[in-house]
C-alpha atoms as a PDB file:
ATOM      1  CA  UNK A   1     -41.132  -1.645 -26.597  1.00  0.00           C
ATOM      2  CA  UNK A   2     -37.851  -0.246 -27.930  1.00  0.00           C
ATOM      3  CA  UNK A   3     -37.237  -4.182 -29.144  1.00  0.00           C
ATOM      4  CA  UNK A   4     -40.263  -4.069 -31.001  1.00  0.00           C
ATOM      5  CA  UNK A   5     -39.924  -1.834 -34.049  1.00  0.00           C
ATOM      6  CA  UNK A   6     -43.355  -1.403 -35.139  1.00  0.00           C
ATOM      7  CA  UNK A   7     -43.125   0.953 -38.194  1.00  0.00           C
ATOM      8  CA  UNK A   8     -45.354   2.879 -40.126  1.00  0.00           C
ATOM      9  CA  UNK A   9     -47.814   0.506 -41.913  1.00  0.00           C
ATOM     10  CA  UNK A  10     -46.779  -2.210 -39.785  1.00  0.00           C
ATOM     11  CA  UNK A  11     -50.080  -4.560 -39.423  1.00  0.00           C
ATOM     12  CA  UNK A  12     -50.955  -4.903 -35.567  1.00  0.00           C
ATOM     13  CA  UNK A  13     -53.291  -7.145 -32.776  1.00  0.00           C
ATOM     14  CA  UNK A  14     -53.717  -5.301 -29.698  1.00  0.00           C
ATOM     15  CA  UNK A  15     -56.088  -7.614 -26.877  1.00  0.00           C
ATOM     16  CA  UNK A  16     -58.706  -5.594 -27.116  1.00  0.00           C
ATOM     17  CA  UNK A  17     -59.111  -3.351 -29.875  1.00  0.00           C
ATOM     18  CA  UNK A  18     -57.803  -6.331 -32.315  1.00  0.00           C
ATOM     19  CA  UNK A  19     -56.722  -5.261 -36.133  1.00  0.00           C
ATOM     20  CA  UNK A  20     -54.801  -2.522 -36.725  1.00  0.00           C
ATOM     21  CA  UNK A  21     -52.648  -0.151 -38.792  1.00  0.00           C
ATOM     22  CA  UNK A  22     -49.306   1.830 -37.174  1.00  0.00           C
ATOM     23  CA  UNK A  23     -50.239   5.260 -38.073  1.00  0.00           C
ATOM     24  CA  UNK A  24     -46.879   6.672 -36.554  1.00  0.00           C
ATOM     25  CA  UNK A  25     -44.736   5.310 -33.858  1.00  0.00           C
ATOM     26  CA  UNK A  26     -41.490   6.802 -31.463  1.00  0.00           C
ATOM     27  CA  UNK A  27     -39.780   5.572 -28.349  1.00  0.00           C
ATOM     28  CA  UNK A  28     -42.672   7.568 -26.054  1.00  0.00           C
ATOM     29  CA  UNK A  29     -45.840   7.234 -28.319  1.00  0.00           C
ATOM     30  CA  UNK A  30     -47.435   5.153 -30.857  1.00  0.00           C
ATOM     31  CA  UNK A  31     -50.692   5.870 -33.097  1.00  0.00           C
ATOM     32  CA  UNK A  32     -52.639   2.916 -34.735  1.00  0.00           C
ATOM     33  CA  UNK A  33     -56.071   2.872 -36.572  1.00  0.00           C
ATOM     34  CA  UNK A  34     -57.848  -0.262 -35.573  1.00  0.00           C
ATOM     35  CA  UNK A  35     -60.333  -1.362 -37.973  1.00  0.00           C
ATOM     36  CA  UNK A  36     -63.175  -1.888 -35.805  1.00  0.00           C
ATOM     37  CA  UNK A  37     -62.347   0.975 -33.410  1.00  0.00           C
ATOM     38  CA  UNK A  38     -60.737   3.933 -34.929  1.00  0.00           C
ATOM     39  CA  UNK A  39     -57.638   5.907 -34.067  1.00  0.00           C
ATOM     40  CA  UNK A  40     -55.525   5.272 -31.086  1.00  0.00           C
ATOM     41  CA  UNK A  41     -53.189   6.788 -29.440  1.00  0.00           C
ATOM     42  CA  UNK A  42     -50.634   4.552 -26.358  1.00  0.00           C
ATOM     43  CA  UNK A  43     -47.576   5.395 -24.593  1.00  0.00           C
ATOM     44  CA  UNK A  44     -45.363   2.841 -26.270  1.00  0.00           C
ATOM     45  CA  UNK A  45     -43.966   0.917 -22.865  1.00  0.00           C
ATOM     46  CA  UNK A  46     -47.614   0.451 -21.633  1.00  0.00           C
ATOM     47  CA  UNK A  47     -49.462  -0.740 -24.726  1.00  0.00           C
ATOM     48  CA  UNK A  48     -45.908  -3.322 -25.267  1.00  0.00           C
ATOM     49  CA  UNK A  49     -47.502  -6.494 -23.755  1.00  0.00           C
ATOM     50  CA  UNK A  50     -51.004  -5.728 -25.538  1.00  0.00           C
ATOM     51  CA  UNK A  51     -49.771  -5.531 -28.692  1.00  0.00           C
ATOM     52  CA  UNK A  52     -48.067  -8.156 -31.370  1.00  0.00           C
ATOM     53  CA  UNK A  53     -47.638  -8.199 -35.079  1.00  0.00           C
ATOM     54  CA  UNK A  54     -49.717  -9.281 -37.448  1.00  0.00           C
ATOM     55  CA  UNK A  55     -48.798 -10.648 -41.051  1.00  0.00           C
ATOM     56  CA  UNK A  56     -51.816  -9.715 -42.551  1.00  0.00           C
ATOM     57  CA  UNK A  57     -52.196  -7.870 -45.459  1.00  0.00           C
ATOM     58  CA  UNK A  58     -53.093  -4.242 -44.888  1.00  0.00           C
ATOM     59  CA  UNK A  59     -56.802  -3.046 -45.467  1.00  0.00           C
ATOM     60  CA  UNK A  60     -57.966  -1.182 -48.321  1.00  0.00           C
ATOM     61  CA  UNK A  61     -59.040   2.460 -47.581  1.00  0.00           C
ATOM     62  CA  UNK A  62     -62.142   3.526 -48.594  1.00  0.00           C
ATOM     63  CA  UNK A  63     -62.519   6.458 -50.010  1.00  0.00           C
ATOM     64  CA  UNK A  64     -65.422   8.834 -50.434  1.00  0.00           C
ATOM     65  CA  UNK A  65     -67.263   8.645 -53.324  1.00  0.00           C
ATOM     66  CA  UNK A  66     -67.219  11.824 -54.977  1.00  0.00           C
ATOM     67  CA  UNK A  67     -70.064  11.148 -57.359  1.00  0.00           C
ATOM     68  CA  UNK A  68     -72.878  13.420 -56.394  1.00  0.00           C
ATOM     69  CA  UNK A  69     -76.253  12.506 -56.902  1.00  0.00           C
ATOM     70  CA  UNK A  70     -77.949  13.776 -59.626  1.00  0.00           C
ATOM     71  CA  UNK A  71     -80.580  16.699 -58.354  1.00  0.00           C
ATOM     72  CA  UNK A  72     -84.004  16.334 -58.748  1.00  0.00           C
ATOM     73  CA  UNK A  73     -85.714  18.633 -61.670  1.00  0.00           C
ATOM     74  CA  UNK A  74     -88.507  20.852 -60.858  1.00  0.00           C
ATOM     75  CA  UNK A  75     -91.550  20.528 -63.098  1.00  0.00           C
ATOM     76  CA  UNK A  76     -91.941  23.490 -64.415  1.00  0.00           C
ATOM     77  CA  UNK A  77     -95.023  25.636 -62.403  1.00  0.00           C
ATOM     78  CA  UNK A  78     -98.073  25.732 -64.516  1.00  0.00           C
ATOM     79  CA  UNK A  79     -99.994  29.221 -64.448  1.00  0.00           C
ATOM     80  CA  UNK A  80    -103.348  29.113 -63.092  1.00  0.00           C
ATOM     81  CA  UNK A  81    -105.705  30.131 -65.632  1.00  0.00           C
END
């Protein structure tokens, strides 16, 4: 896989996970977030013939909302009388 230089970022299609992101790649190991399947981790030579690049544009991350919802207010208690 040496001849394939698959950088951070780079966009990826593996056979069988399909769309992903190159979290971090060296000579032994590469890392790639597939959309539909999550983090992976390959030993570079072995995951070579399953994987090509892609020339899609790179997917937006969501991000948490940090809005919280708004709590509910207690009634007040009324006294029993």
């Amino acid at each position: 896989m040496a001849s394939n230089n698959y950088n951070q970022g780079a966009q990826v299609e593996h056979q069988k996970f399909g769309l992903g992101t190159v979290l971090s790649h060296t000579d032994e190991r590469i890392v790639i977030k597939f959309d539909d399947h999550g983090e992976k981790k390959f030993i570079s030579q072995m995951v070579a013939g399953s994987l090509k690049k892609s020339d899609r544009q790179p997917p937006v991350e969501k991000r948490a909302s940090r809005a919280r919802k708004p709590k509910a207010i207690a009634a007040p208690a009324v006294a029993a009388q």
